[in-house]
C-alpha atoms as a PDB file:
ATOM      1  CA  UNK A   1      28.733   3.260 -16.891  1.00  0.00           C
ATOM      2  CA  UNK A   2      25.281   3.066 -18.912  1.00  0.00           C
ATOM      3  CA  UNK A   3      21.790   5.136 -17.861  1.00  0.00           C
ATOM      4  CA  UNK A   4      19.991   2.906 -20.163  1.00  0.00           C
ATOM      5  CA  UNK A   5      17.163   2.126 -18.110  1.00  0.00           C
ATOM      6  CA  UNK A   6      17.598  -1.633 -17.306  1.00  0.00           C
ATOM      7  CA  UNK A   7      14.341  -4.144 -17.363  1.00  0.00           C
ATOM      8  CA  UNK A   8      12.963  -5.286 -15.092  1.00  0.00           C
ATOM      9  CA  UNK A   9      10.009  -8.807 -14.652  1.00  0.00           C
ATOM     10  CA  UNK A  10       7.368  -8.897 -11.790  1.00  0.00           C
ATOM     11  CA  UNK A  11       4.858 -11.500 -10.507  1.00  0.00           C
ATOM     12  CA  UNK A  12       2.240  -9.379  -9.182  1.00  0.00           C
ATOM     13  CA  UNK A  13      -0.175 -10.785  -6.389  1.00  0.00           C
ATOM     14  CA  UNK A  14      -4.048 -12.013  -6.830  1.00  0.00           C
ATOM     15  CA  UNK A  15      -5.845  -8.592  -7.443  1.00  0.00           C
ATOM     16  CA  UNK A  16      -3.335  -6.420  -9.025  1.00  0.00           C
ATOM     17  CA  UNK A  17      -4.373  -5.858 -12.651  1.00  0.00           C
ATOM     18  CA  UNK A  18      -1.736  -4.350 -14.694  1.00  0.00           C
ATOM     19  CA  UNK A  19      -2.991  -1.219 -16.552  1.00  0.00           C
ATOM     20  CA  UNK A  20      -1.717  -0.462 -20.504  1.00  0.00           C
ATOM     21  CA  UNK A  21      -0.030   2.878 -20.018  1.00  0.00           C
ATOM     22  CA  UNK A  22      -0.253   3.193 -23.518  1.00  0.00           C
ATOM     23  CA  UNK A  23      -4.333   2.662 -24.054  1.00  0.00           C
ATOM     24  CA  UNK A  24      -6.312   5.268 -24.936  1.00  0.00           C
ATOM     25  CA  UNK A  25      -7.528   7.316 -21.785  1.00  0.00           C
ATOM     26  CA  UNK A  26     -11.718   6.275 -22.942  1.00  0.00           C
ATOM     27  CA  UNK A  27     -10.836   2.856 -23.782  1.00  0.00           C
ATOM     28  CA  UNK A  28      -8.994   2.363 -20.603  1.00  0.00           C
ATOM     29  CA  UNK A  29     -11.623   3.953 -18.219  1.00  0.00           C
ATOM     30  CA  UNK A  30     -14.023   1.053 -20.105  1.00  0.00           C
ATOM     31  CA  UNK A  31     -11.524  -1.396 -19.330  1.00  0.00           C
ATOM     32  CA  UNK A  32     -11.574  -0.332 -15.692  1.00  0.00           C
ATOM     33  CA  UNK A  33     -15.285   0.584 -15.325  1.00  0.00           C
ATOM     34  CA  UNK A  34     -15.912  -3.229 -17.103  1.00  0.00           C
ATOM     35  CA  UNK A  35     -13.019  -4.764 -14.932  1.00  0.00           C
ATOM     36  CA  UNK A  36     -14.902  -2.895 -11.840  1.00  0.00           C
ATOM     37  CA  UNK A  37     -18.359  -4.077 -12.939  1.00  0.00           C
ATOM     38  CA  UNK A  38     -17.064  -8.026 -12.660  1.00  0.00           C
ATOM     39  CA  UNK A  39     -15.640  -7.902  -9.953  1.00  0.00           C
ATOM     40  CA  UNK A  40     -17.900  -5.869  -7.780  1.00  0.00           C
ATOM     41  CA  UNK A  41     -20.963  -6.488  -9.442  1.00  0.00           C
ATOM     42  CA  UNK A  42     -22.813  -5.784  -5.996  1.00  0.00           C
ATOM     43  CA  UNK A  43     -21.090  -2.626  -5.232  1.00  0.00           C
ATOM     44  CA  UNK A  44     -23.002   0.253  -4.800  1.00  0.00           C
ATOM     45  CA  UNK A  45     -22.394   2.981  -7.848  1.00  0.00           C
ATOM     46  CA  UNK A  46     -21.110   5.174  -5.978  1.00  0.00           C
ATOM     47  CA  UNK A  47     -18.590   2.773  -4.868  1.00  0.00           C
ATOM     48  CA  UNK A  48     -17.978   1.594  -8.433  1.00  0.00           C
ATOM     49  CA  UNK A  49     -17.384   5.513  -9.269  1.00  0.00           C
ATOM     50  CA  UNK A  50     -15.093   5.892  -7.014  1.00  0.00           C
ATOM     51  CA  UNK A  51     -13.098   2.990  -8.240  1.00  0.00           C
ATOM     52  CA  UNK A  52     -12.681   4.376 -10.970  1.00  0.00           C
ATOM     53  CA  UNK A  53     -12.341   7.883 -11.063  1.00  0.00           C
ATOM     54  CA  UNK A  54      -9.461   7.033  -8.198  1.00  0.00           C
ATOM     55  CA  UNK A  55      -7.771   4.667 -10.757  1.00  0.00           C
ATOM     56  CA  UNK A  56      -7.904   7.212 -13.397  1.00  0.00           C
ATOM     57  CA  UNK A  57      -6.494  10.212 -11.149  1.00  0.00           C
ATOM     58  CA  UNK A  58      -3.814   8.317 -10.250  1.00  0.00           C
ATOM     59  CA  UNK A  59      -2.634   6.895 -13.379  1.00  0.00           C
ATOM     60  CA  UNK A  60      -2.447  10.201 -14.608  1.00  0.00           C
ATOM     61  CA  UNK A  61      -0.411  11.436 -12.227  1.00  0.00           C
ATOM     62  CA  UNK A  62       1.844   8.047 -12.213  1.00  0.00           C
ATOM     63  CA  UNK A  63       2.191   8.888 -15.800  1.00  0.00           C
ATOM     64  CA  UNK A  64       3.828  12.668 -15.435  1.00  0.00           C
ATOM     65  CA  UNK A  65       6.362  11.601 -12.863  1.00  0.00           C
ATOM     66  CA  UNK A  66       7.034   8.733 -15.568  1.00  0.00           C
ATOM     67  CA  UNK A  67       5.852   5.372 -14.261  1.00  0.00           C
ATOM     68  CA  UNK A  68       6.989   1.982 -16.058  1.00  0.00           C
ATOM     69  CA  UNK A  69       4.407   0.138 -14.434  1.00  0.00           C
ATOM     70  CA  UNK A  70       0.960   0.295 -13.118  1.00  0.00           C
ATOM     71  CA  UNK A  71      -1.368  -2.107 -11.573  1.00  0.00           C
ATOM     72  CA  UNK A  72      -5.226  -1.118 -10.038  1.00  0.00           C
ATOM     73  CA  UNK A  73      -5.670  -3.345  -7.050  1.00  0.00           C
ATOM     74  CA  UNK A  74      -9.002  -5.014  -5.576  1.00  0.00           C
ATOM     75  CA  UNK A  75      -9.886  -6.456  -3.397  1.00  0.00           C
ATOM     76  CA  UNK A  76     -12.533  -6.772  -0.378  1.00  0.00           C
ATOM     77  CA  UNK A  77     -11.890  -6.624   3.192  1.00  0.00           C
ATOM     78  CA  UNK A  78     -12.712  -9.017   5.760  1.00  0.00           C
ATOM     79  CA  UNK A  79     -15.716  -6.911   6.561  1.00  0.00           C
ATOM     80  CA  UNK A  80     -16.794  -6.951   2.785  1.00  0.00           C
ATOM     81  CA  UNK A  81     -16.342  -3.416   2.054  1.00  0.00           C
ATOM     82  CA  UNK A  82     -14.793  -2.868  -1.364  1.00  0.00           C
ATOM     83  CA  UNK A  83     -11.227  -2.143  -1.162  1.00  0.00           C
ATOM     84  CA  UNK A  84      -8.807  -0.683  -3.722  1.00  0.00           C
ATOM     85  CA  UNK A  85      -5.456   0.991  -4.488  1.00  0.00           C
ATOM     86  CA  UNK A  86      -2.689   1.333  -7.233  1.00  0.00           C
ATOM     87  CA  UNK A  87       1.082  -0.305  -7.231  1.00  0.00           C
ATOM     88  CA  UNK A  88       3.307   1.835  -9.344  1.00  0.00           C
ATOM     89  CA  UNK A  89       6.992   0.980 -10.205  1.00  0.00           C
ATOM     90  CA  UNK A  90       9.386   3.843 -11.765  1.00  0.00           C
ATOM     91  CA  UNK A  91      13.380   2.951 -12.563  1.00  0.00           C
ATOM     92  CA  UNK A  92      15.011   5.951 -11.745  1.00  0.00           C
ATOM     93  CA  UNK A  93      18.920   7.020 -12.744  1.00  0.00           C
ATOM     94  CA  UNK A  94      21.016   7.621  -9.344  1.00  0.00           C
ATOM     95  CA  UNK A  95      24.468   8.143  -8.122  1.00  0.00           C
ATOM     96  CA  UNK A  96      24.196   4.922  -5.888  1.00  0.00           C
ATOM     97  CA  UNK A  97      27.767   5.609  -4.350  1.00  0.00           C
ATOM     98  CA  UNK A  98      29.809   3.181  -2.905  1.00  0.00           C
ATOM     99  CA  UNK A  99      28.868  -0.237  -3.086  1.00  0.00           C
ATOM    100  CA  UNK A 100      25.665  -1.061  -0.171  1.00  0.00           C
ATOM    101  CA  UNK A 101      25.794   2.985   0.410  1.00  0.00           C
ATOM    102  CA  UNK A 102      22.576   3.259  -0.817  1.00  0.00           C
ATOM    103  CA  UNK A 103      20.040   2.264   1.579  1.00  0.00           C
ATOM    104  CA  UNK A 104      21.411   3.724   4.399  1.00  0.00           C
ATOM    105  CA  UNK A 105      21.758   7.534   2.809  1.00  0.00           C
ATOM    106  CA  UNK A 106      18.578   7.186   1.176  1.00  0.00           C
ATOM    107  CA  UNK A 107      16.647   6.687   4.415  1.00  0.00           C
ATOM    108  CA  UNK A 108      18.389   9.567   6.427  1.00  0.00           C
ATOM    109  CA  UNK A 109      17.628  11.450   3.214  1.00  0.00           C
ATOM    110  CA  UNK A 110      13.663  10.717   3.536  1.00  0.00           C
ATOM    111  CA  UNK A 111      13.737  10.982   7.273  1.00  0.00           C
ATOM    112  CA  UNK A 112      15.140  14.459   7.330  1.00  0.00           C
ATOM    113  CA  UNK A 113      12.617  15.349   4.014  1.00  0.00           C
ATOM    114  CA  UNK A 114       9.710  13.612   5.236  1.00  0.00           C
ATOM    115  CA  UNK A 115       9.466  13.935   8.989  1.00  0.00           C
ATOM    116  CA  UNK A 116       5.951  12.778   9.569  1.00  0.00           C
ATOM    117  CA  UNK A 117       7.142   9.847   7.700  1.00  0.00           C
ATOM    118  CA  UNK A 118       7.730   6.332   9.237  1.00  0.00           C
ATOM    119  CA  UNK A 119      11.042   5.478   7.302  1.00  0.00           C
ATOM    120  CA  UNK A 120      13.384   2.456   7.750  1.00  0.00           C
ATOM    121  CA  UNK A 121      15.005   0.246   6.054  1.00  0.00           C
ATOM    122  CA  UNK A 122      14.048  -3.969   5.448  1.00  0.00           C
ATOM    123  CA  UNK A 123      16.130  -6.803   3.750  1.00  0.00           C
ATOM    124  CA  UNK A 124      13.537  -8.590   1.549  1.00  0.00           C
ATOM    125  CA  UNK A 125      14.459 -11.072  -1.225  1.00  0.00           C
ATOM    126  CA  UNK A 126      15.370  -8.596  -3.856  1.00  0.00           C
ATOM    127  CA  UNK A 127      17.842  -6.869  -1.824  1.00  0.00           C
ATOM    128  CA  UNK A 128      17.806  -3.920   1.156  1.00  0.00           C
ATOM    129  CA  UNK A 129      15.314  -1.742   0.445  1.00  0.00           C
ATOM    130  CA  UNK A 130      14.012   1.303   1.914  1.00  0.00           C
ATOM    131  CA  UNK A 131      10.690   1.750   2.938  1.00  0.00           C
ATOM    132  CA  UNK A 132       8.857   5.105   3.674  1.00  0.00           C
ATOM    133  CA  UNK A 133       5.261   5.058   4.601  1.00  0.00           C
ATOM    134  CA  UNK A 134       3.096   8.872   4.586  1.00  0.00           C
ATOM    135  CA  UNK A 135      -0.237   9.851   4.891  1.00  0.00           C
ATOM    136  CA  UNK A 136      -0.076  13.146   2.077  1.00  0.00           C
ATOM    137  CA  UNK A 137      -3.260  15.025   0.391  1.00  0.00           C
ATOM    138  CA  UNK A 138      -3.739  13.747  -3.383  1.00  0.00           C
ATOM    139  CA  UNK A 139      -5.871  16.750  -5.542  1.00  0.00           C
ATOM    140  CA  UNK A 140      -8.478  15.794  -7.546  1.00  0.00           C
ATOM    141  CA  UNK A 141      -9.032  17.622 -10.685  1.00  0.00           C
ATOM    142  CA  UNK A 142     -12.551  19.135 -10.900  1.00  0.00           C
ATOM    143  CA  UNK A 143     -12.516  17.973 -14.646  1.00  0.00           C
ATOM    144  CA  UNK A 144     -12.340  14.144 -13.178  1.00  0.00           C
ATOM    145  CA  UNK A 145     -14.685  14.433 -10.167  1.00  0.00           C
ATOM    146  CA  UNK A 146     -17.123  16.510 -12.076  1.00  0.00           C
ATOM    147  CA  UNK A 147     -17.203  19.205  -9.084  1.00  0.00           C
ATOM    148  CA  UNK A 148     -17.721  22.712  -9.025  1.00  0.00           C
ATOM    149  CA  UNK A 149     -14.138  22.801  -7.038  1.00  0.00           C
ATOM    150  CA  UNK A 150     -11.430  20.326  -7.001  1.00  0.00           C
ATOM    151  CA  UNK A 151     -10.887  17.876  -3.401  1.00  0.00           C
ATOM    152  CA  UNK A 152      -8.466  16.560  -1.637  1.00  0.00           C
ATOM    153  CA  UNK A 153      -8.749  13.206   0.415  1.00  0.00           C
ATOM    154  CA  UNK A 154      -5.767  12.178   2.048  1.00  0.00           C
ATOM    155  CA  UNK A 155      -3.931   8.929   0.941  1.00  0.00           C
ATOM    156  CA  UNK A 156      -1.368   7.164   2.508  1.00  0.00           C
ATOM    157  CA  UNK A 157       1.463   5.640   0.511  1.00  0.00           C
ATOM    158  CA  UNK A 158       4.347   3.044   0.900  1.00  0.00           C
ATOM    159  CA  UNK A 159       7.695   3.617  -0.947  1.00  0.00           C
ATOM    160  CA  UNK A 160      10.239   1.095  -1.734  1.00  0.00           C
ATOM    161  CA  UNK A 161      13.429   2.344  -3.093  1.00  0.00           C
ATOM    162  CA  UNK A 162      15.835  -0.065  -3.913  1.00  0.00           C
ATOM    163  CA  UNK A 163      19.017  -0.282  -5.710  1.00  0.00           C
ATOM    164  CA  UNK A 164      19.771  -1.499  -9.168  1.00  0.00           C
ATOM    165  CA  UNK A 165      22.699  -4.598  -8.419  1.00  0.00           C
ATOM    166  CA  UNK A 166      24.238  -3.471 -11.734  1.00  0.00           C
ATOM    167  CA  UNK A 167      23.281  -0.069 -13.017  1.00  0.00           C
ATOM    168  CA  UNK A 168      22.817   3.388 -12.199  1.00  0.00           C
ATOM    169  CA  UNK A 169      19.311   3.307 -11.087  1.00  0.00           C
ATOM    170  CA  UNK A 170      16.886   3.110  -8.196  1.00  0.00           C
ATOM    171  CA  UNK A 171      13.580   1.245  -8.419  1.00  0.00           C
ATOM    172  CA  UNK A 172      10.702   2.816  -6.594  1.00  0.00           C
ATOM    173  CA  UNK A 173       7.944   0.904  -6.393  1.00  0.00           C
ATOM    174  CA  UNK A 174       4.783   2.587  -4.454  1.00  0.00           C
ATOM    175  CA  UNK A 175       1.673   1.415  -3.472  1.00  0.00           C
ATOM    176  CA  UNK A 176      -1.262   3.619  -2.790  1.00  0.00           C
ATOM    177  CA  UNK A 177      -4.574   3.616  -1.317  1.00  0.00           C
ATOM    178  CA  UNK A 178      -6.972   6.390  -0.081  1.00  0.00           C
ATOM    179  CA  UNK A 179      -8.782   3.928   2.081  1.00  0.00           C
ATOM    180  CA  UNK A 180      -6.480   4.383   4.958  1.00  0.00           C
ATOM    181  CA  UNK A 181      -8.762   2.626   7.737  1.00  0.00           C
ATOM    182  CA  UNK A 182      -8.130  -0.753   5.601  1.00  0.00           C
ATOM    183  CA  UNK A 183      -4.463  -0.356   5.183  1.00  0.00           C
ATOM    184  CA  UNK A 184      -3.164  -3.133   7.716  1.00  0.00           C
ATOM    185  CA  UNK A 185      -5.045  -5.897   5.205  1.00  0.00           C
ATOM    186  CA  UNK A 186      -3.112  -4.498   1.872  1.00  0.00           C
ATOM    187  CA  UNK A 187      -0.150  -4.789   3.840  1.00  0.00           C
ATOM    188  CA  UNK A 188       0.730  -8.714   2.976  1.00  0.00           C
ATOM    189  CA  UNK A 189      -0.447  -8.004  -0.670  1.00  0.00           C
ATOM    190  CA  UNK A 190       1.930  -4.947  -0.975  1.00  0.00           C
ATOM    191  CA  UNK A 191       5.053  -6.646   0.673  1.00  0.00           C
ATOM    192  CA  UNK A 192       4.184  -9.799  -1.728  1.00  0.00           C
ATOM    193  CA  UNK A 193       4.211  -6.932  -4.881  1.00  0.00           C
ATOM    194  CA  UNK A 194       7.133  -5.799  -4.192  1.00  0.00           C
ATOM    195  CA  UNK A 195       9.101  -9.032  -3.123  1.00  0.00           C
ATOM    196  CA  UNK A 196       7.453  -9.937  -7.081  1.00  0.00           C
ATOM    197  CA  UNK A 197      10.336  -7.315  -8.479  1.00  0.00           C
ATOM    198  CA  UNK A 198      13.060  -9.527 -10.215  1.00  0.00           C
ATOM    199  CA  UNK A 199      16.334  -8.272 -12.284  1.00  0.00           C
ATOM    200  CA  UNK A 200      15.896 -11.451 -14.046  1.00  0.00           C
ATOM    201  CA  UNK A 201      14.020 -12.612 -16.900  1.00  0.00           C
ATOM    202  CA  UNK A 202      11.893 -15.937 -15.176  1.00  0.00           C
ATOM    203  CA  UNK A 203      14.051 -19.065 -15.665  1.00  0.00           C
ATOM    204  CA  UNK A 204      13.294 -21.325 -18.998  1.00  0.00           C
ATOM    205  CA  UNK A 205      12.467 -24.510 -17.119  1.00  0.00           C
ATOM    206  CA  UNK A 206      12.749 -26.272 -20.568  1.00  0.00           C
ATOM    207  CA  UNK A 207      16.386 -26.227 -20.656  1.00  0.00           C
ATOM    208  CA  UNK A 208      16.630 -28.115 -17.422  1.00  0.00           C
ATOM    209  CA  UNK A 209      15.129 -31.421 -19.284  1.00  0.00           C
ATOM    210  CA  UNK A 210      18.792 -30.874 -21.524  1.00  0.00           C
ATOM    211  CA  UNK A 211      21.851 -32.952 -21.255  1.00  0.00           C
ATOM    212  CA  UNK A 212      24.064 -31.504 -18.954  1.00  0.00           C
ATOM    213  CA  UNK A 213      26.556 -30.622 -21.765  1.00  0.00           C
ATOM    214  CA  UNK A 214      23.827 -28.496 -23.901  1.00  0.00           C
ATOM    215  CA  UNK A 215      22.735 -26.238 -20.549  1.00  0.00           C
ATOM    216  CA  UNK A 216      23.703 -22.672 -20.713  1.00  0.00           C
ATOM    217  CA  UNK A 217      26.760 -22.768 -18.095  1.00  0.00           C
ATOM    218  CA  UNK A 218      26.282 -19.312 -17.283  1.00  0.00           C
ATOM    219  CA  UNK A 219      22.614 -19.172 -16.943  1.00  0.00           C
ATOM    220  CA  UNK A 220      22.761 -22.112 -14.799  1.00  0.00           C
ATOM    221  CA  UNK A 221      25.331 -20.657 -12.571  1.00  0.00           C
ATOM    222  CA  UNK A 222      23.946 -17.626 -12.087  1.00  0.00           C
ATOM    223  CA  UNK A 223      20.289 -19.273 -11.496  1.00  0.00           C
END
């Protein structure tokens, strides 16, 4: 059984921006300040700031725990204030046990470990997934804030673990936002994110405008 991490394709929702992990950290804090700047051109600067400074943070810490994917999200809420957060995805190795095991441990697991947690488990498109949603404090470095002492706001965070169909791993994808009094409108956007996860490359249309006898039999059988 391989650990080679597998691939994986995602179709992210209107206002998720996917960030290079492997830009420079100044050119990429341009990219979001400019990216910031468009978008919110009304924003106060404070707000615009904290946009990115929060992007920033986080990416740094998404890349230490070893994040495959990273997307800034924006957005404004129905009262117009400025809203934002970050959707990570990580592909993690793990014993999944026996076949459709998975979800079931991995939720008592997070219950017992996380008891101020709300934890269950959902069946979405790409397959039963657990879900763990947690307020938690998130440190920011005094070097990035620009403080005399480093602060801690509180964000609250929604994990999805869900197992890999073929392989030895667990995707986690997370979403994150330290705006927690605007969480119930990212909550469509986030479920959309992670229902965008796919174990397969998109389809090559093309191939359907082929005779029958030149289509890929297995491709086409296993959509």
């Amino acid at each position: 059984m391989t650990t080679e991490t597998p691939r994986l394709w995602l179709s992210l929702p209107e206002g998720f921006t996917t960030i290079d992990l492997e830009q420079d950290p100044a050119d990429r804090t341009d990219l979001i300040a400019n990216g910031v700047e468009a978008a919110f051109a009304a924003a106060r600067p404070d707000e615009k700031l904290g946009l990115v400074v929060a992007a920033e943070t986080a990416l740094q810490a998404q890349l230490r725990e070893g994040v495959v994917h990273l997307s800034l999200c924006l957005g404004r809420a129905t009262d117009g204030a400025v809203v934002h957060g970050m959707f990570s995805v990580f592909v993690r190795p793990e014993d999944l046990g026996a076949p459709g095991s998975y979800p079931r441990r991995a939720a008592a697991r997070l219950a017992e470990a996380w008891p101020e947690a709300g934890v269950g488990v959902l069946e979405l498109p790409i397959g039963r997934t657990v879900v763990a949603v947690r307020d938690l404090p998130a440190p920011v470095p005094e070097s990035v804030c620009r403080t005399a002492e480093p602060f801690a706001p509180t964000v609250r965070q929604a994990e999805f673990l869900v197992p890999h169909p073929w392989s030895p791993h667990v995707v986690a994808a997370v979403f994150t936002t330290e705006q927690v009094e605007y969480w119930d409108e990212w909550v469509s956007a986030i479920v959309a994110a992670v229902n965008g996860i796919s174990f397969h490359p998109p389809r090559d249309t093309t191939a359907d405008d082929l005779p029958p006898e030149q289509w890929d039999r297995i491709r086409k059988a296993f959509g």
